[in-house]
PDB file of N, CA and C in Angstrom:
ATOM      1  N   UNK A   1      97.374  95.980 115.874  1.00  0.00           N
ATOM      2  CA  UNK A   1      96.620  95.321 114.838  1.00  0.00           C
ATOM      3  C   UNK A   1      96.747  96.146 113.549  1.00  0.00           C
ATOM      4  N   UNK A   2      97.218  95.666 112.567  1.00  0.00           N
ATOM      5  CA  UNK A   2      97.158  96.335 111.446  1.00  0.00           C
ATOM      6  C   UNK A   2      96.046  96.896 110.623  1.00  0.00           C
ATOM      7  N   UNK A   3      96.046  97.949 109.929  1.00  0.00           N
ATOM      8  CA  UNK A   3      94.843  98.631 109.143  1.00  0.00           C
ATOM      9  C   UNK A   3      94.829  99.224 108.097  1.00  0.00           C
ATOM     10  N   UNK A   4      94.119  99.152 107.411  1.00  0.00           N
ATOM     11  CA  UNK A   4      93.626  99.958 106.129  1.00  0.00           C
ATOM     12  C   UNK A   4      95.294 101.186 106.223  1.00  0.00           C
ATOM     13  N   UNK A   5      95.596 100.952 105.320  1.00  0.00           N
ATOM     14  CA  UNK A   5      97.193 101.955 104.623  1.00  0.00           C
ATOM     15  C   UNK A   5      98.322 101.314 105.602  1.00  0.00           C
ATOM     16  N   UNK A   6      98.593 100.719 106.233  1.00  0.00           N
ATOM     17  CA  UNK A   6      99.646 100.500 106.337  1.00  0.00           C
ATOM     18  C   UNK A   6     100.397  99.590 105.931  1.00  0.00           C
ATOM     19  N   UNK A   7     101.743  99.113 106.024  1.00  0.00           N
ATOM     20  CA  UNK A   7     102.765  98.394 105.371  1.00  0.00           C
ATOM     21  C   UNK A   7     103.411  97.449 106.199  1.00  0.00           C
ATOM     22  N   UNK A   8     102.282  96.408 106.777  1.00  0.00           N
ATOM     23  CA  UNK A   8     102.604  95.829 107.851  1.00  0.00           C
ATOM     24  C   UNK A   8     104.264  94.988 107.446  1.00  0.00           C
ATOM     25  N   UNK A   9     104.164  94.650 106.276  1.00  0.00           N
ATOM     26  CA  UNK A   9     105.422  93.462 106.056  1.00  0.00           C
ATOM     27  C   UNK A   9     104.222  92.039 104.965  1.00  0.00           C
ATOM     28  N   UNK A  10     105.416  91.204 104.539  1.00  0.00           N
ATOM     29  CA  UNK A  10     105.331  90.191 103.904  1.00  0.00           C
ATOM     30  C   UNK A  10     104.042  89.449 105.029  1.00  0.00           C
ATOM     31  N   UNK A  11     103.345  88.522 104.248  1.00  0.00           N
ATOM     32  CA  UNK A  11     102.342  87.505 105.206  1.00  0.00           C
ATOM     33  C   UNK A  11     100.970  87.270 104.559  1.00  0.00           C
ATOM     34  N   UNK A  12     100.337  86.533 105.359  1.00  0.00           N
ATOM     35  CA  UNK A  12      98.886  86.363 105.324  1.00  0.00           C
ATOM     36  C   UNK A  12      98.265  86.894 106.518  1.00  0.00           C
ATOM     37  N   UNK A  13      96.892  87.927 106.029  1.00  0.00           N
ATOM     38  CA  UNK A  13      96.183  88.484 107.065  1.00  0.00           C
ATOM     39  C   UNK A  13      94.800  88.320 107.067  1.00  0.00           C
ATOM     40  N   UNK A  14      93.665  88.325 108.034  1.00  0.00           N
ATOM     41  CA  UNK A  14      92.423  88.220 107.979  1.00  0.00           C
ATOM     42  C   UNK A  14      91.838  89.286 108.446  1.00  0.00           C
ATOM     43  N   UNK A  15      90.847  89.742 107.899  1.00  0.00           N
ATOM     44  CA  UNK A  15      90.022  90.946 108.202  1.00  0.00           C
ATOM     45  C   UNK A  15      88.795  90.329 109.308  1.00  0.00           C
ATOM     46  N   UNK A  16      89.123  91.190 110.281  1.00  0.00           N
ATOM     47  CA  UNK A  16      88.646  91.287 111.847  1.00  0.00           C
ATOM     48  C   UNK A  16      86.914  91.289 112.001  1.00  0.00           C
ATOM     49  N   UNK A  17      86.343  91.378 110.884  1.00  0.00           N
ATOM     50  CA  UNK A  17      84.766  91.350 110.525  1.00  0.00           C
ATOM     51  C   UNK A  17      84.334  90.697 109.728  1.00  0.00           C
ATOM     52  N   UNK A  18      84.853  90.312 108.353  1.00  0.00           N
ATOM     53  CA  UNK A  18      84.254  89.249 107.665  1.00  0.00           C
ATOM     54  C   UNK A  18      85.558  87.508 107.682  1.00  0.00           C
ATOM     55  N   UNK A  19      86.373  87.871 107.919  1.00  0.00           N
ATOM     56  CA  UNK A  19      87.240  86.843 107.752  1.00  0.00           C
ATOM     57  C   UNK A  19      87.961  86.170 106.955  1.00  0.00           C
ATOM     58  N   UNK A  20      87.443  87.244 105.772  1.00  0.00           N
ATOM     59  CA  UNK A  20      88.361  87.047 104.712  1.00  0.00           C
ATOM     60  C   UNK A  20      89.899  86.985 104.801  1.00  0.00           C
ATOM     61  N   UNK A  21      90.745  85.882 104.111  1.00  0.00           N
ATOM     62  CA  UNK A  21      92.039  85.549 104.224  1.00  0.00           C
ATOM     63  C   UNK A  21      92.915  86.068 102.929  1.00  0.00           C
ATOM     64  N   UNK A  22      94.231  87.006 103.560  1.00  0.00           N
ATOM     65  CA  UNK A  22      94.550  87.052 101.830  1.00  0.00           C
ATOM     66  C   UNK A  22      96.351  87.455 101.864  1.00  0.00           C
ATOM     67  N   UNK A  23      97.017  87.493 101.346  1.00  0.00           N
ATOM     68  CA  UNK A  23      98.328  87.695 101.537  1.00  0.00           C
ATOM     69  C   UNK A  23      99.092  88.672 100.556  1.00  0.00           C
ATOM     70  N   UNK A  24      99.860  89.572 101.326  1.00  0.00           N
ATOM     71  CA  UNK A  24     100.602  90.368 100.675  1.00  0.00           C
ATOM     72  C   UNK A  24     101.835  90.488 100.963  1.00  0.00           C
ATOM     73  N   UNK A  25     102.622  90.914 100.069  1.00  0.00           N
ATOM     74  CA  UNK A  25     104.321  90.808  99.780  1.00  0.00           C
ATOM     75  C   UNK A  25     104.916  92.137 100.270  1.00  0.00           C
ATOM     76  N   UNK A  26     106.209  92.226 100.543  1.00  0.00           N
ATOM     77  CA  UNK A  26     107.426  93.271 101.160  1.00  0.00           C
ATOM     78  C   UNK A  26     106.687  94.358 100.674  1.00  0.00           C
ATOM     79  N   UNK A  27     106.637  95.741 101.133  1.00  0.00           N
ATOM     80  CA  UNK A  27     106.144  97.280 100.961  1.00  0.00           C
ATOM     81  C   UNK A  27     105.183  97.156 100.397  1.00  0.00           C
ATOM     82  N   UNK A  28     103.501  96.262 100.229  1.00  0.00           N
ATOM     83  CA  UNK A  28     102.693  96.410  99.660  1.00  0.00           C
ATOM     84  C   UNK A  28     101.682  97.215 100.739  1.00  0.00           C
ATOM     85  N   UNK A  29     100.854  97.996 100.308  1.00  0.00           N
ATOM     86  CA  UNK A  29      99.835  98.706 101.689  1.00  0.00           C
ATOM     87  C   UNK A  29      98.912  98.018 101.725  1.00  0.00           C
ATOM     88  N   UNK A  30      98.069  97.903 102.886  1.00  0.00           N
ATOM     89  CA  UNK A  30      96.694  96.999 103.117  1.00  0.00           C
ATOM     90  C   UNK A  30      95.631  97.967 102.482  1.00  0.00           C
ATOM     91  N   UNK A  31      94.963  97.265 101.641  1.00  0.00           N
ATOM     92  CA  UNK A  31      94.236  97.949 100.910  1.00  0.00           C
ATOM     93  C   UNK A  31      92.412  97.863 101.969  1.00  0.00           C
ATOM     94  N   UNK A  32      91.676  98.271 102.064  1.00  0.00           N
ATOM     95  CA  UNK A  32      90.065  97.624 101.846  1.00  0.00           C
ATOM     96  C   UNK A  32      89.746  96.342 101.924  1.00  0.00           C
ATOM     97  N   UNK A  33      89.309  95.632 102.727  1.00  0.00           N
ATOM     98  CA  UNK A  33      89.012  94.036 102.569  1.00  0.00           C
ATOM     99  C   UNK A  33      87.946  94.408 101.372  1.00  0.00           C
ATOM    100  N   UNK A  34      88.361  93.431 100.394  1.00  0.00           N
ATOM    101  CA  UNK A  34      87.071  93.170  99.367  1.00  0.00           C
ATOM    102  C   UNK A  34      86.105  93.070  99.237  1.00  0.00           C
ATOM    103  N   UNK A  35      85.722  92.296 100.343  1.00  0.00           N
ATOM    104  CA  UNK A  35      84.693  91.154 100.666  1.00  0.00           C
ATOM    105  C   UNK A  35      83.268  92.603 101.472  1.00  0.00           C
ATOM    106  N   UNK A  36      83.871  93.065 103.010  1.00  0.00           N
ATOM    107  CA  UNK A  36      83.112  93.690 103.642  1.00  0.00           C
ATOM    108  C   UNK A  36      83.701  95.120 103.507  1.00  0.00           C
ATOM    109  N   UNK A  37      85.022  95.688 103.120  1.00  0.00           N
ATOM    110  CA  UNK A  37      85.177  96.636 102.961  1.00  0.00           C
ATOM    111  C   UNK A  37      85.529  97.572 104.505  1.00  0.00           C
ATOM    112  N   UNK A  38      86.261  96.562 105.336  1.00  0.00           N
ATOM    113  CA  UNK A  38      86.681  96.482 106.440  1.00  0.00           C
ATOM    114  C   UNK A  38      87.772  96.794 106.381  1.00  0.00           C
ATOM    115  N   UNK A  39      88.668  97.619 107.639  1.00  0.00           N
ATOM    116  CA  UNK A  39      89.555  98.173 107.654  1.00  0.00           C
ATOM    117  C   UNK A  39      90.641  97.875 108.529  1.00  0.00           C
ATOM    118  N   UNK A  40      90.248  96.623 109.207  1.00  0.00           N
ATOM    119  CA  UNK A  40      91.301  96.059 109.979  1.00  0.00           C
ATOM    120  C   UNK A  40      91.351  94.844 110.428  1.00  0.00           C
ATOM    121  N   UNK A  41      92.559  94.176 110.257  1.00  0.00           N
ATOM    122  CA  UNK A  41      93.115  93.236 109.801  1.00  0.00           C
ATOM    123  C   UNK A  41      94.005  92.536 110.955  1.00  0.00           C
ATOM    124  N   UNK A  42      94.188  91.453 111.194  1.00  0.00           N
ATOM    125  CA  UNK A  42      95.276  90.429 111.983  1.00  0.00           C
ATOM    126  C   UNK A  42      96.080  89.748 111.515  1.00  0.00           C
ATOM    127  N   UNK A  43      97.086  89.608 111.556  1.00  0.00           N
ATOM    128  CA  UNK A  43      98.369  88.238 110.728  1.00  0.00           C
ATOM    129  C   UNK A  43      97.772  86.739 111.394  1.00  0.00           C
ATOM    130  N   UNK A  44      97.665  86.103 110.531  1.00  0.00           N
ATOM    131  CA  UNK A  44      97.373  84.689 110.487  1.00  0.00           C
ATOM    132  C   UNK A  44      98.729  83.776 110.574  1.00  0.00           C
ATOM    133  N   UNK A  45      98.963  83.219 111.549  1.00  0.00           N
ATOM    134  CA  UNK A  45     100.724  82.207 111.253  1.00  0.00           C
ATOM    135  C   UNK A  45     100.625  81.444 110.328  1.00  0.00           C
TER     136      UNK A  45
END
């Protein structure tokens, strides 16, 4: 499951506690969910 600093790849992901949905591009790092400030995250298809 991906988390807070890493560089999972291109996609859309949701944070595992509030459910916020959001998408990031080639070598970007997973930052902080915004929302709850949650640190880990799932790929959404």
């Amino acid at each position: 499951m991906p988390s807070f600093g890493d560089v999972p790849g291109k996609g859309r992901y949701r944070c595992v506690i509030c459910d916020f949905e959001f998408e990031i591009k080639d070598g970007e790092e997973l930052e902080l969910c915004p929302l709850c400030e949650g640190a880990t995250f799932e790929k959404v298809d």
